[in-house]
Every structure is written in structure tokens, then in C-alpha cells.
C-alpha atoms as a PDB file:
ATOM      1  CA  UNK A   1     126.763 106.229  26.397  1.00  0.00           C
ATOM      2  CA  UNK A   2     129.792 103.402  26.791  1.00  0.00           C
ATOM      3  CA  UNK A   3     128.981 103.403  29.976  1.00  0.00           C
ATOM      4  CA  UNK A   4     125.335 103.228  30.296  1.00  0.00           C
ATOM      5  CA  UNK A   5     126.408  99.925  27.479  1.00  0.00           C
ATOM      6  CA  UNK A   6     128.809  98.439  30.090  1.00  0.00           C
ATOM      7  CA  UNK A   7     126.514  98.886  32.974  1.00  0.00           C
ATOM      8  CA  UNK A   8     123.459  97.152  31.169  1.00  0.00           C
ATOM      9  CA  UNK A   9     126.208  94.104  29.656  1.00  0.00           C
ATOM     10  CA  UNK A  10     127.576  93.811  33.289  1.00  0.00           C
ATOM     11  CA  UNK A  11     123.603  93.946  35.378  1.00  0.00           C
ATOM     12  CA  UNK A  12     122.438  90.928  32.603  1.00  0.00           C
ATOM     13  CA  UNK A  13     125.762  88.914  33.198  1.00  0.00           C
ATOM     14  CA  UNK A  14     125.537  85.820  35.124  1.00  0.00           C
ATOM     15  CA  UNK A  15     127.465  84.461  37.852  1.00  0.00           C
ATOM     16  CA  UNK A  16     127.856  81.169  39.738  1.00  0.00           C
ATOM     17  CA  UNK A  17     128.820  81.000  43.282  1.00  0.00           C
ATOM     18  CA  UNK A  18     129.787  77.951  44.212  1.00  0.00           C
ATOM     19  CA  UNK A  19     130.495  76.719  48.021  1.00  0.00           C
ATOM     20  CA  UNK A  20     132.186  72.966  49.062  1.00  0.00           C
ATOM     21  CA  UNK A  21     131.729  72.037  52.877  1.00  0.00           C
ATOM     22  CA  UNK A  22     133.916  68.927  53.745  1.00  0.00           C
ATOM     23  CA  UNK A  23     133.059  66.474  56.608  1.00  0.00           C
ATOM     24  CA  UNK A  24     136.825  65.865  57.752  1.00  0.00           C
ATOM     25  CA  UNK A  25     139.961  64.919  56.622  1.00  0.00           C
ATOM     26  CA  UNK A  26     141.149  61.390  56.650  1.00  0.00           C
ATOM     27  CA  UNK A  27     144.262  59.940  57.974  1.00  0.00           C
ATOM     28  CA  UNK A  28     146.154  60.197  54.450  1.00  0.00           C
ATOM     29  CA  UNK A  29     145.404  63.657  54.144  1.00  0.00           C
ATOM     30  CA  UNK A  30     142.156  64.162  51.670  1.00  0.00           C
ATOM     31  CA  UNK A  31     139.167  65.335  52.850  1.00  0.00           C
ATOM     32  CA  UNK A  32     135.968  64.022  52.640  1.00  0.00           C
ATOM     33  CA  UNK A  33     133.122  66.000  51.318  1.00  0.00           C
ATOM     34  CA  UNK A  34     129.889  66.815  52.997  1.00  0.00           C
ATOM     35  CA  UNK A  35     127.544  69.030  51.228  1.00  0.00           C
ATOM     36  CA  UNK A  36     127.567  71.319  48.026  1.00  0.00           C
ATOM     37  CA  UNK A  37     125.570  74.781  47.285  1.00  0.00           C
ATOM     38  CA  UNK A  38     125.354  76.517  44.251  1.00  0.00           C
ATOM     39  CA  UNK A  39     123.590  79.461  42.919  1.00  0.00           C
ATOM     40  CA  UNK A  40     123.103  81.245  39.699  1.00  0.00           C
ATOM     41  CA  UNK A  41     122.918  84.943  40.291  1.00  0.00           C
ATOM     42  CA  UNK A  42     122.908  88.167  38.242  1.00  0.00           C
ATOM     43  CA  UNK A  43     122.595  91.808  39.106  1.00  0.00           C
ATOM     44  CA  UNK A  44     119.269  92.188  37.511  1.00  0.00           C
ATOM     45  CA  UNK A  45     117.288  88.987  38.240  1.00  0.00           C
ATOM     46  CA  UNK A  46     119.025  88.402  41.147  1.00  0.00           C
ATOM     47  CA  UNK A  47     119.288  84.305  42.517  1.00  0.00           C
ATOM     48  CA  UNK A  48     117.568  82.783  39.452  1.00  0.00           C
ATOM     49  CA  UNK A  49     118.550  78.910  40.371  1.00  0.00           C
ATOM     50  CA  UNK A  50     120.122  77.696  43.327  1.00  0.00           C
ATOM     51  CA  UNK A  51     121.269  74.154  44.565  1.00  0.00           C
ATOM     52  CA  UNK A  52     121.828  71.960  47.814  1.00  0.00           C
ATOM     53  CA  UNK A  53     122.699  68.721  47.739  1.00  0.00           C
ATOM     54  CA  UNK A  54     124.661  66.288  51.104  1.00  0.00           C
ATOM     55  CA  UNK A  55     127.230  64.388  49.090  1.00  0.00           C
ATOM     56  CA  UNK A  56     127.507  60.863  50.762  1.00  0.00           C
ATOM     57  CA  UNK A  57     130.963  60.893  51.915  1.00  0.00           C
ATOM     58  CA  UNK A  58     131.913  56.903  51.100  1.00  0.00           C
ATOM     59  CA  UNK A  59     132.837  54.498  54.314  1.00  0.00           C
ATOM     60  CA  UNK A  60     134.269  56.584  56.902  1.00  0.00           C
ATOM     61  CA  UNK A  61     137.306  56.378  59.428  1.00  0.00           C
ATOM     62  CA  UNK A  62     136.693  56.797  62.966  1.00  0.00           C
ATOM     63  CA  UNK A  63     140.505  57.601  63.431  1.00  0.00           C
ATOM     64  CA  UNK A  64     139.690  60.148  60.629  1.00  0.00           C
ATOM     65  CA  UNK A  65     136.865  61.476  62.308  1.00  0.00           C
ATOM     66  CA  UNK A  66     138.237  61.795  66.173  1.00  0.00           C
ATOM     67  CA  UNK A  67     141.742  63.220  64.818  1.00  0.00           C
END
């Protein structure tokens, strides 16, 4: 019984996966980003909303960029 309880709590919880993909990193050591994805996800609905989005990175460095 607890554990039928726990199993139906854990397949209606929701999670977020989130991923970062940077572009390079600059001459001073940050990195610039390129593109985030995130999805909502749970065991029994599976992906219920997911997101993709290029982040415009700023002016860029080409010594950043070649190094």
C-alpha cells in the first residue's frame, strides 16, 4: 500500500531538464552562450512542454573565437 502511494506521488512528479550550449570562451575566460533547451517531463505524461531558444551571444571576439 505505501508503496503503490510512493509510486503514484513519484509517476505524477514533474521534472525539468535543463541543457546550456555555449558558443566559445572569450579571451578573459567566460564563455559565451549559444542556445538553451528545456523540457518539462514526468513519468506519466511524459514531455508535456519543451523549449529552444539561440541566445544572441553579444559582439564577439575573433581572438575568442580562433583560440
Amino acid at each position: 500500500m505505501v508503496i503503490d502511494v510512493f509510486l503514484a506521488e513519484v509517476a505524477n512528479e514533474v521534472f525539468y531538464l535543463i541543457n546550456f550550449q555555449t558558443l566559445c570562451m572569450t579571451d578573459d575566460g567566460h564563455y559565451l552562450p549559444a542556445e538553451i533547451a528545456v523540457i518539462e517531463y514526468s513519468v506519466r505524461r511524459g514531455v508535456s512542454k519543451k523549449l529552444h531558444r539561440f541566445i544572441e551571444p553579444g559582439n564577439l571576439s575573433f581572438t575568442g573565437l580562433l583560440s
